[in-house]
PDB file of N, CA and C in Angstrom:
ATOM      1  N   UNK A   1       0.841  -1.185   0.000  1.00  0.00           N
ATOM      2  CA  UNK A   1       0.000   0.000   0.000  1.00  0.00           C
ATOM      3  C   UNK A   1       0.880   1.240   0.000  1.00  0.00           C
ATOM      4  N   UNK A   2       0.308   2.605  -0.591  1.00  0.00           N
ATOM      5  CA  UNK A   2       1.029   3.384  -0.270  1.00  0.00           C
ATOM      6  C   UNK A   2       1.154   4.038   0.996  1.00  0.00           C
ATOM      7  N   UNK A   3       2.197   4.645   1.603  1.00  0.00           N
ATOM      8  CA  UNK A   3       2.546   5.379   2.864  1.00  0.00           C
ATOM      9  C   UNK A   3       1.700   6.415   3.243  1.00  0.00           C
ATOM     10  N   UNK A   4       1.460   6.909   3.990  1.00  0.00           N
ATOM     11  CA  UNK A   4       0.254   8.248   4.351  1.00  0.00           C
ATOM     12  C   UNK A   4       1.498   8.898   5.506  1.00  0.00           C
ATOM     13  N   UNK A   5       2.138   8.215   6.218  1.00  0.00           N
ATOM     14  CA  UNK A   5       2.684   8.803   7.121  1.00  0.00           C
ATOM     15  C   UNK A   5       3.826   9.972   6.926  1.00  0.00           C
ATOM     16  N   UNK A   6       4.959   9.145   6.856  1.00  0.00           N
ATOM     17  CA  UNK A   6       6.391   9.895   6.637  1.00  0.00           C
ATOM     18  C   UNK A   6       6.629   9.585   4.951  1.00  0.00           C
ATOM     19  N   UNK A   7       6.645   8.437   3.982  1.00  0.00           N
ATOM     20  CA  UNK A   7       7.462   8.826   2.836  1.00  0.00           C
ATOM     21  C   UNK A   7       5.507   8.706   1.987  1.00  0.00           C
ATOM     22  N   UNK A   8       4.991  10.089   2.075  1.00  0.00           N
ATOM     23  CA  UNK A   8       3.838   9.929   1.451  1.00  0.00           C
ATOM     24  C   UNK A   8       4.239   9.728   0.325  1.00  0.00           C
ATOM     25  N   UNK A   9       2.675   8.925  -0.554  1.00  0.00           N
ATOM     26  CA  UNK A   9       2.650   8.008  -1.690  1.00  0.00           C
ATOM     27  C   UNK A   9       3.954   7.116  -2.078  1.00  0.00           C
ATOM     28  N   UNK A  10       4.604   6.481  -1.440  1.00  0.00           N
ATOM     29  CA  UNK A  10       5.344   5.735  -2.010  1.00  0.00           C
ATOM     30  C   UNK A  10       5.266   4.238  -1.266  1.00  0.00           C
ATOM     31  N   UNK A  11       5.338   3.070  -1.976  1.00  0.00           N
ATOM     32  CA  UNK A  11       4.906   1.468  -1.725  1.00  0.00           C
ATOM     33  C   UNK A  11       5.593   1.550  -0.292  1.00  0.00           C
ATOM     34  N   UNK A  12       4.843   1.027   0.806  1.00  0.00           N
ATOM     35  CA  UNK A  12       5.685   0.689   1.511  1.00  0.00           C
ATOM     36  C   UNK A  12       4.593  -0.868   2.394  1.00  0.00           C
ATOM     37  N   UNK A  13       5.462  -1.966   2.487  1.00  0.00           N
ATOM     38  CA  UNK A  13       5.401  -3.477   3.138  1.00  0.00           C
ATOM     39  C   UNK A  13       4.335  -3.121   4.564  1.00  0.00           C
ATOM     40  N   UNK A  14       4.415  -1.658   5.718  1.00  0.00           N
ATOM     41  CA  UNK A  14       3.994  -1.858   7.064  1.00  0.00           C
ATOM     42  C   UNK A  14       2.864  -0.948   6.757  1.00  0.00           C
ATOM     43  N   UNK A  15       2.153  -0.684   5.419  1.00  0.00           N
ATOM     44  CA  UNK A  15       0.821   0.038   5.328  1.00  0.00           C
ATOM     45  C   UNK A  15       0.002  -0.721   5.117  1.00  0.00           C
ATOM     46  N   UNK A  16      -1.301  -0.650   5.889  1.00  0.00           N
ATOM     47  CA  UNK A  16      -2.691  -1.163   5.711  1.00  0.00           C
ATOM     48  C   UNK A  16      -3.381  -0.098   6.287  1.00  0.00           C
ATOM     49  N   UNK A  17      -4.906  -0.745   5.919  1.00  0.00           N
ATOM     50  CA  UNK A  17      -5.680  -0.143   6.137  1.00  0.00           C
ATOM     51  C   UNK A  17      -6.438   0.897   6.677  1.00  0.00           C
ATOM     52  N   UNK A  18      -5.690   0.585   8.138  1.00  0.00           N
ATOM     53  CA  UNK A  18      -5.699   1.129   9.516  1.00  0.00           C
ATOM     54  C   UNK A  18      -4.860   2.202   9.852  1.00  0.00           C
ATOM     55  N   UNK A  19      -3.290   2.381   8.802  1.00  0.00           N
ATOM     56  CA  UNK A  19      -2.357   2.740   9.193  1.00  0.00           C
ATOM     57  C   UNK A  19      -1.196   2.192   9.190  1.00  0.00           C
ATOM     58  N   UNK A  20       0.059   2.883   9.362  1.00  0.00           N
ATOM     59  CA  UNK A  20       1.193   2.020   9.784  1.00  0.00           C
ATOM     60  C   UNK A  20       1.326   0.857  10.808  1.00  0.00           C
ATOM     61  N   UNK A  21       1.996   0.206  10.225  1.00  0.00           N
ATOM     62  CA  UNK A  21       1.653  -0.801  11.131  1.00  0.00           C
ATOM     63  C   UNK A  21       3.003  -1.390  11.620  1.00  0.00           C
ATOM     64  N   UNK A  22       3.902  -0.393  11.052  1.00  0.00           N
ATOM     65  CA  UNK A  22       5.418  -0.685  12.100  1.00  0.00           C
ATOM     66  C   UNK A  22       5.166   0.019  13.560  1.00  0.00           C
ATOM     67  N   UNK A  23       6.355  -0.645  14.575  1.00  0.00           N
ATOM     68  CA  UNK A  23       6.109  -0.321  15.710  1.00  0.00           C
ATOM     69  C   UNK A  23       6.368   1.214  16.090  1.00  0.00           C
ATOM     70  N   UNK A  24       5.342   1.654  16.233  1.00  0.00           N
ATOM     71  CA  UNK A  24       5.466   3.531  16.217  1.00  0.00           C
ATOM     72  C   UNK A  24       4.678   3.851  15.333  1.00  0.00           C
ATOM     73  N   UNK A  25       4.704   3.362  14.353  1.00  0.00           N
ATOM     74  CA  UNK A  25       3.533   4.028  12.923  1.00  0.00           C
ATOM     75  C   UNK A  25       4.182   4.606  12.164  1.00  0.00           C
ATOM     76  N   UNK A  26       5.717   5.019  12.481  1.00  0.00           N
ATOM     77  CA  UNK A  26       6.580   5.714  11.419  1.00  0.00           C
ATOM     78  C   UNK A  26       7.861   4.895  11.417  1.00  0.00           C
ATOM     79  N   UNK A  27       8.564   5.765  10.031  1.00  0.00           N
ATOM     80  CA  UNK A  27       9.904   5.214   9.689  1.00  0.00           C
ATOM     81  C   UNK A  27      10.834   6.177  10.472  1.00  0.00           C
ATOM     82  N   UNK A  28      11.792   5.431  10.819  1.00  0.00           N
ATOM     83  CA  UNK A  28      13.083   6.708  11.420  1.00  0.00           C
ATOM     84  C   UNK A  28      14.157   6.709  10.174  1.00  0.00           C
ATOM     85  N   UNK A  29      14.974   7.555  10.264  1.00  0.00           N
ATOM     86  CA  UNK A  29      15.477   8.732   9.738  1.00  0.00           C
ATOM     87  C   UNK A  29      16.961   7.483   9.561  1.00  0.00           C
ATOM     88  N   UNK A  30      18.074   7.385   8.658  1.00  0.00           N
ATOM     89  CA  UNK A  30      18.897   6.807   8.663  1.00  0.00           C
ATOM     90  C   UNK A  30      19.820   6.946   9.615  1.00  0.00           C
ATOM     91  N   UNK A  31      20.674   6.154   9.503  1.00  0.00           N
ATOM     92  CA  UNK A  31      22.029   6.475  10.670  1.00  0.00           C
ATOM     93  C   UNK A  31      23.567   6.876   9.933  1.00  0.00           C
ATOM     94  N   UNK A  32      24.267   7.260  10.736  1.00  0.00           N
ATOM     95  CA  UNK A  32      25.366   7.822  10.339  1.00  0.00           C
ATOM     96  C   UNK A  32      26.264   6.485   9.018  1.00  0.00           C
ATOM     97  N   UNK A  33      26.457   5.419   9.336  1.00  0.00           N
ATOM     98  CA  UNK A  33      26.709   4.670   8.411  1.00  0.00           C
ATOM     99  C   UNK A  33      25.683   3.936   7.049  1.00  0.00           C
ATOM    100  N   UNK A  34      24.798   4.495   6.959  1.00  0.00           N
ATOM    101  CA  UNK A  34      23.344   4.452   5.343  1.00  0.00           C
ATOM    102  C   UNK A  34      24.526   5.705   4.649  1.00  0.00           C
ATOM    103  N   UNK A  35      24.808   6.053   5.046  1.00  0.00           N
ATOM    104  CA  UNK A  35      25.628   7.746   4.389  1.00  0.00           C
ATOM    105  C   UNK A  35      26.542   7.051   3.073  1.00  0.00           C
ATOM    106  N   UNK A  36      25.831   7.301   1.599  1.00  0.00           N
ATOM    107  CA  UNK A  36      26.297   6.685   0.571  1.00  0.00           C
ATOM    108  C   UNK A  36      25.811   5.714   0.502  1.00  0.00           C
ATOM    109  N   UNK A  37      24.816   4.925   0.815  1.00  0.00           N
ATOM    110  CA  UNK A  37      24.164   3.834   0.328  1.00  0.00           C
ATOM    111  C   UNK A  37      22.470   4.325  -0.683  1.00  0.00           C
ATOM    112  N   UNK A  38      22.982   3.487  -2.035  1.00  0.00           N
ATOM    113  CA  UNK A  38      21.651   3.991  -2.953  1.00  0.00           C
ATOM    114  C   UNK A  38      20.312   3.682  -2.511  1.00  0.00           C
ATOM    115  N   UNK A  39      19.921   2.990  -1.769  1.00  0.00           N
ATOM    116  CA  UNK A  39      18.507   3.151  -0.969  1.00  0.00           C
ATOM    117  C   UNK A  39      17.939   4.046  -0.094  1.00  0.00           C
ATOM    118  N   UNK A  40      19.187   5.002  -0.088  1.00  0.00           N
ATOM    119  CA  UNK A  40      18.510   6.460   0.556  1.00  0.00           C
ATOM    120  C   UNK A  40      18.017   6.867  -0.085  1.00  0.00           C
ATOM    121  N   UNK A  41      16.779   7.791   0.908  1.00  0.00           N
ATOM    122  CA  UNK A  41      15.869   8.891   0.123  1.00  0.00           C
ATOM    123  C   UNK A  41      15.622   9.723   0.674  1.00  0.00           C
ATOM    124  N   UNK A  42      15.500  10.953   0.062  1.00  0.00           N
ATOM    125  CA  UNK A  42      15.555  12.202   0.407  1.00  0.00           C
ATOM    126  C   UNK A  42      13.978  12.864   0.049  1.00  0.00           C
ATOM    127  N   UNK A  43      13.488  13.132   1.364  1.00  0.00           N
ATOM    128  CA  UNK A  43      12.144  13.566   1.499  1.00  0.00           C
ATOM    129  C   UNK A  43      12.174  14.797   2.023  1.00  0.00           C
ATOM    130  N   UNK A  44      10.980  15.580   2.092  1.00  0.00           N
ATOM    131  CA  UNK A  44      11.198  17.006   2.930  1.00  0.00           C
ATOM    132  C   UNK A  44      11.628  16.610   4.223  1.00  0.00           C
ATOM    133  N   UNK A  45      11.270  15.927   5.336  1.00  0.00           N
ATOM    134  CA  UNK A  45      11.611  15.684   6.433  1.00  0.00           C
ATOM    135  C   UNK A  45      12.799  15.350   7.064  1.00  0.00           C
ATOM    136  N   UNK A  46      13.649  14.737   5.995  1.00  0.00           N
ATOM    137  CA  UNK A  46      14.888  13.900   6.254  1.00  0.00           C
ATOM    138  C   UNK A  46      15.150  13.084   5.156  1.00  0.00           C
ATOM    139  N   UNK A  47      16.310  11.867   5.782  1.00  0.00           N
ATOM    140  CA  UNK A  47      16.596  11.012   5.272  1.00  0.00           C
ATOM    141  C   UNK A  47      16.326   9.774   5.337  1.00  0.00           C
ATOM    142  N   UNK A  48      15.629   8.947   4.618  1.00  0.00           N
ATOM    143  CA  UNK A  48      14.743   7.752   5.169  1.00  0.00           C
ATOM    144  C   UNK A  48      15.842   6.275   4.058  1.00  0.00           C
ATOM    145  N   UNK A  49      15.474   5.449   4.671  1.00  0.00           N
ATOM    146  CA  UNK A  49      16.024   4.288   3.828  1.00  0.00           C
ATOM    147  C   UNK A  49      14.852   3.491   3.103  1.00  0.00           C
ATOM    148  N   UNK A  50      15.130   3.156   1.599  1.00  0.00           N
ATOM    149  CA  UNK A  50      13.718   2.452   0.995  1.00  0.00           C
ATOM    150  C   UNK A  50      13.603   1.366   1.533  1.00  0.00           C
ATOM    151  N   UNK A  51      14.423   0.723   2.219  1.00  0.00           N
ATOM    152  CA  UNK A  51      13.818  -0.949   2.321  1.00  0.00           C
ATOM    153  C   UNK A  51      13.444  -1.396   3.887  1.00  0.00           C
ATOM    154  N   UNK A  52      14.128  -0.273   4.841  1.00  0.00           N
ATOM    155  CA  UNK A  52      14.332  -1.043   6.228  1.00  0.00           C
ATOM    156  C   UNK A  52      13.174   0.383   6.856  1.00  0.00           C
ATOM    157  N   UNK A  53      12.253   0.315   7.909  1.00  0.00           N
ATOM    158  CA  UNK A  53      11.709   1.250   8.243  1.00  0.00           C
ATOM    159  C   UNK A  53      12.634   1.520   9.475  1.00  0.00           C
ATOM    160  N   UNK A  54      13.528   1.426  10.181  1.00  0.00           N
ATOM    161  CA  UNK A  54      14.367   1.467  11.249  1.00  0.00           C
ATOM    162  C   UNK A  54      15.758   0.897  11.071  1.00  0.00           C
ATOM    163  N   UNK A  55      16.521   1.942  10.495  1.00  0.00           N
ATOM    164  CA  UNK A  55      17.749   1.326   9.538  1.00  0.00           C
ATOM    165  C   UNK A  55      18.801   0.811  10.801  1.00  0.00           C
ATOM    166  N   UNK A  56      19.020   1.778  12.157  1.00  0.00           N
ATOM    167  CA  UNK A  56      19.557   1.019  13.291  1.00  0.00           C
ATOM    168  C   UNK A  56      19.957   0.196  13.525  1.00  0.00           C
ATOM    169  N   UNK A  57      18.321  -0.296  13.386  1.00  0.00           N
ATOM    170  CA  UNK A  57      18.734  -2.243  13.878  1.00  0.00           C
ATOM    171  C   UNK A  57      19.211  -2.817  12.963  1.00  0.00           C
ATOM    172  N   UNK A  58      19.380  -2.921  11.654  1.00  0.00           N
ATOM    173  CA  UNK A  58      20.081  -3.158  10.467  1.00  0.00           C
ATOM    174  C   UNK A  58      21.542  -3.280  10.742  1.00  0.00           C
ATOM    175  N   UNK A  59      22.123  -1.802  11.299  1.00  0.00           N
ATOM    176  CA  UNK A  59      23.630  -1.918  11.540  1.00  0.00           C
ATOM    177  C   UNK A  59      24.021  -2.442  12.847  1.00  0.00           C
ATOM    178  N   UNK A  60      23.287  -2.910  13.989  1.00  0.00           N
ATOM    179  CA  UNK A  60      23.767  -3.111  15.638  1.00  0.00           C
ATOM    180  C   UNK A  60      24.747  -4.283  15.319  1.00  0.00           C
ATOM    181  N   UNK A  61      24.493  -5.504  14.441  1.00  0.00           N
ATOM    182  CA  UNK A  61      25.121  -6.326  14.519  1.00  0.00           C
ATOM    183  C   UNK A  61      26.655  -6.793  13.544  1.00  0.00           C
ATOM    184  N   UNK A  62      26.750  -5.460  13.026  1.00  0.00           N
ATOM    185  CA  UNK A  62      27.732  -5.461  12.027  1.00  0.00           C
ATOM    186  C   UNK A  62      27.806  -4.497  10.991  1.00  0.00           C
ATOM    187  N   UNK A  63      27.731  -5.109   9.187  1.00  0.00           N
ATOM    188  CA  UNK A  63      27.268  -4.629   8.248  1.00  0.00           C
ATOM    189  C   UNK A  63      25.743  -4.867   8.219  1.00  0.00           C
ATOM    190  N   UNK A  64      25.191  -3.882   7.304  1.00  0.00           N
ATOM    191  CA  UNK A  64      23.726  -3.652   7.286  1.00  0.00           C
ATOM    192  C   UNK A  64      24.083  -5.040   5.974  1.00  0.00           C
ATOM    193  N   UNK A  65      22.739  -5.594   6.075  1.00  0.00           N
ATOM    194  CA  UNK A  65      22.571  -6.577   4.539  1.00  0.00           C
ATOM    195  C   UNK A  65      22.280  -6.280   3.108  1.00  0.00           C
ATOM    196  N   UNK A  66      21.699  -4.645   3.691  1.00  0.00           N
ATOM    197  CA  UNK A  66      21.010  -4.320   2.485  1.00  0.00           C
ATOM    198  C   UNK A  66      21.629  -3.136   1.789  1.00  0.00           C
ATOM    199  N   UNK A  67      22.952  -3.184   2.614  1.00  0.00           N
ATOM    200  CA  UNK A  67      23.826  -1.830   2.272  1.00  0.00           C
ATOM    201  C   UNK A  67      24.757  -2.303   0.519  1.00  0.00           C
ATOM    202  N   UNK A  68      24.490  -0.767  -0.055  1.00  0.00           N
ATOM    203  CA  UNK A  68      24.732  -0.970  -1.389  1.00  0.00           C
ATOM    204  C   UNK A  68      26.521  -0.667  -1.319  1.00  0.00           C
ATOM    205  N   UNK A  69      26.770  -0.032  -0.524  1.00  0.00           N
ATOM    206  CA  UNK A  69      27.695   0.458  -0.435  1.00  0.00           C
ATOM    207  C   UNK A  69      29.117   0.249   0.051  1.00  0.00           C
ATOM    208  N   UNK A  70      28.563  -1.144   0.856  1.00  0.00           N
ATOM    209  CA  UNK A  70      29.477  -1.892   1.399  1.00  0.00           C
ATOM    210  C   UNK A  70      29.898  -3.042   0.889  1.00  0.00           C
ATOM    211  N   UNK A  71      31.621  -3.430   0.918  1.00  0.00           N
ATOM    212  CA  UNK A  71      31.246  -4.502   0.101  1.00  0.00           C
ATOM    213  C   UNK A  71      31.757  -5.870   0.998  1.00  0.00           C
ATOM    214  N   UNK A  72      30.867  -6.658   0.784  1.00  0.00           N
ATOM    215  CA  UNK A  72      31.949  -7.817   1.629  1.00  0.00           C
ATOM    216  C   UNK A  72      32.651  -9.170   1.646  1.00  0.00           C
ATOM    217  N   UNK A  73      34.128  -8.769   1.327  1.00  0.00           N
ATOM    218  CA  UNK A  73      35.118  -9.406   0.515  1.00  0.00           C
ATOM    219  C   UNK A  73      35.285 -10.449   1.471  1.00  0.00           C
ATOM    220  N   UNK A  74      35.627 -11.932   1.074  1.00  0.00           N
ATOM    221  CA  UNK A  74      35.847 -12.795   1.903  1.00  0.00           C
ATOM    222  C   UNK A  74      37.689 -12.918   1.675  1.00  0.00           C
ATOM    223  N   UNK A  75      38.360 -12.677   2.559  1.00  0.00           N
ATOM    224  CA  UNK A  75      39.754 -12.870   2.635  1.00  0.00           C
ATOM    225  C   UNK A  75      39.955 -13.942   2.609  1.00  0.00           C
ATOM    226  N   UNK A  76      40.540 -14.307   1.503  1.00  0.00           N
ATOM    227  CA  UNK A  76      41.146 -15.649   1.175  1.00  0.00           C
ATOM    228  C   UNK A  76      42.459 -16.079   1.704  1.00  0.00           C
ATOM    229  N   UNK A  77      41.980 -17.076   2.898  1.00  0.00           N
ATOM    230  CA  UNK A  77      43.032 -17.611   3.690  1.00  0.00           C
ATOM    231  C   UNK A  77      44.142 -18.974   2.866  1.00  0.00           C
ATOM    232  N   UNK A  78      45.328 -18.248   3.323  1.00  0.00           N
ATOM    233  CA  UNK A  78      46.626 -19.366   2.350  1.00  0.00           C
ATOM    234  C   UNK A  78      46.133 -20.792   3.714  1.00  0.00           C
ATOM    235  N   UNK A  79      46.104 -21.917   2.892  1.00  0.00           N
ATOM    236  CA  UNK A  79      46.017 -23.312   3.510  1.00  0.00           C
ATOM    237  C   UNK A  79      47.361 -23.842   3.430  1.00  0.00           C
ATOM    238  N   UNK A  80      47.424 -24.114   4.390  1.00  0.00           N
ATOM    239  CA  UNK A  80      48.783 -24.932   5.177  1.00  0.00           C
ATOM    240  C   UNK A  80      49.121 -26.499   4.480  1.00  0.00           C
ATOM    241  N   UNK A  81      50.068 -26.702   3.616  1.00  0.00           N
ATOM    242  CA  UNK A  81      50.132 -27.326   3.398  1.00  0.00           C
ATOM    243  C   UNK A  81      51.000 -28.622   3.728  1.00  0.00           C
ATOM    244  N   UNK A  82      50.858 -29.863   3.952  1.00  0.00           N
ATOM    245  CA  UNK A  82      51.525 -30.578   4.012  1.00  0.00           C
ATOM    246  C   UNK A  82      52.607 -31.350   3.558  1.00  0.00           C
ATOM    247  N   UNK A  83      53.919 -30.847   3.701  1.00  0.00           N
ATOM    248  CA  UNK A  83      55.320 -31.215   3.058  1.00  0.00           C
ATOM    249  C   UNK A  83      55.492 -32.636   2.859  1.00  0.00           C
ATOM    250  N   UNK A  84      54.947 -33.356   3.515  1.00  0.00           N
ATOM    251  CA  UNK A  84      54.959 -34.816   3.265  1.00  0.00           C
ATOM    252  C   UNK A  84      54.297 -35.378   2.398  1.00  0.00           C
ATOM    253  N   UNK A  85      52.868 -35.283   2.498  1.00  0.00           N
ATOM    254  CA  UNK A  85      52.042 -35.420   1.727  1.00  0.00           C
ATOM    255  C   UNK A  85      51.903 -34.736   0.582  1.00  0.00           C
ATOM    256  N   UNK A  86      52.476 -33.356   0.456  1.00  0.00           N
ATOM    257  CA  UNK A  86      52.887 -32.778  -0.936  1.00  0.00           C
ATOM    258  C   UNK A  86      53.808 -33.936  -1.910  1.00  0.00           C
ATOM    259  N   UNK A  87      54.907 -34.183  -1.330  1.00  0.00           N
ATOM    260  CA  UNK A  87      55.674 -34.995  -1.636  1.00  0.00           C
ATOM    261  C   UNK A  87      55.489 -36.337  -2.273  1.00  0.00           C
ATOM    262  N   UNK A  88      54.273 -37.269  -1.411  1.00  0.00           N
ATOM    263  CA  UNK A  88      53.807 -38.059  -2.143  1.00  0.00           C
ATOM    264  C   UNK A  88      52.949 -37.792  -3.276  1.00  0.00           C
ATOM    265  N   UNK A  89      52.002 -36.712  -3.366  1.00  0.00           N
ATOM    266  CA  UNK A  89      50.909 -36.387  -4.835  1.00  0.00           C
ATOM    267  C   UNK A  89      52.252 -36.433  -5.690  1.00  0.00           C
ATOM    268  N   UNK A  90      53.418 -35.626  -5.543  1.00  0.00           N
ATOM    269  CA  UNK A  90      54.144 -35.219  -6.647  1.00  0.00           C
ATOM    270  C   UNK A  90      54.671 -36.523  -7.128  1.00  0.00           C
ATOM    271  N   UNK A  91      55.014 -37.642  -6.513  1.00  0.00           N
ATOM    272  CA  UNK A  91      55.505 -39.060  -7.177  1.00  0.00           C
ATOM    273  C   UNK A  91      54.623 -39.603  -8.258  1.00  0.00           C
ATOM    274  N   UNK A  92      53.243 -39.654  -7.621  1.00  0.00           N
ATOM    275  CA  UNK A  92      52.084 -39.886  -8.941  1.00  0.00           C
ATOM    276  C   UNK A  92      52.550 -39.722  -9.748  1.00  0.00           C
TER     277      UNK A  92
END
């Protein structure tokens, strides 16, 4: 449905009938790390995020999931290899 509250007319998942139906009835405002991520939006009021209505809890536990901006590289650990057992593959 569309929003009536904070990002009027635009789709948002916690609208029905009744109202918002996230906890509070509104979206809060991004946090210091959304800063450069393309799911911001810029409304008269502030800065809101399109996908998360409480971007916060998104970042408490780390990286956000839905952050465009971040990227997250898996460091490729060197494996320890075995000199002995190297030794035998190479006879094959």
């Amino acid at each position: 449905m569309k929003c009536t509250t904070v990002r009027k007319g635009m789709e948002c998942a916690f609208m029905t009938a009744k109202g918002c139906g996230y906890n509070g009835g509104v979206c809060l405002e991004i946090v210091e790390q959304c800063k450069g991520c393309s799911r911001t939006l810029e409304i008269a009021s502030g800065w809101y995020c399109a996908a998360c209505p409480e971007p916060s809890t998104k970042w408490k536990n780390g990286n956000c999931n839905l952050a465009t901006h971040v990227s997250s590289s898996m460091a490729e650990t060197a494996q320890k290899i075995n000199p002995l057992k190297a030794s035998k593959r190479s006879r094959k």
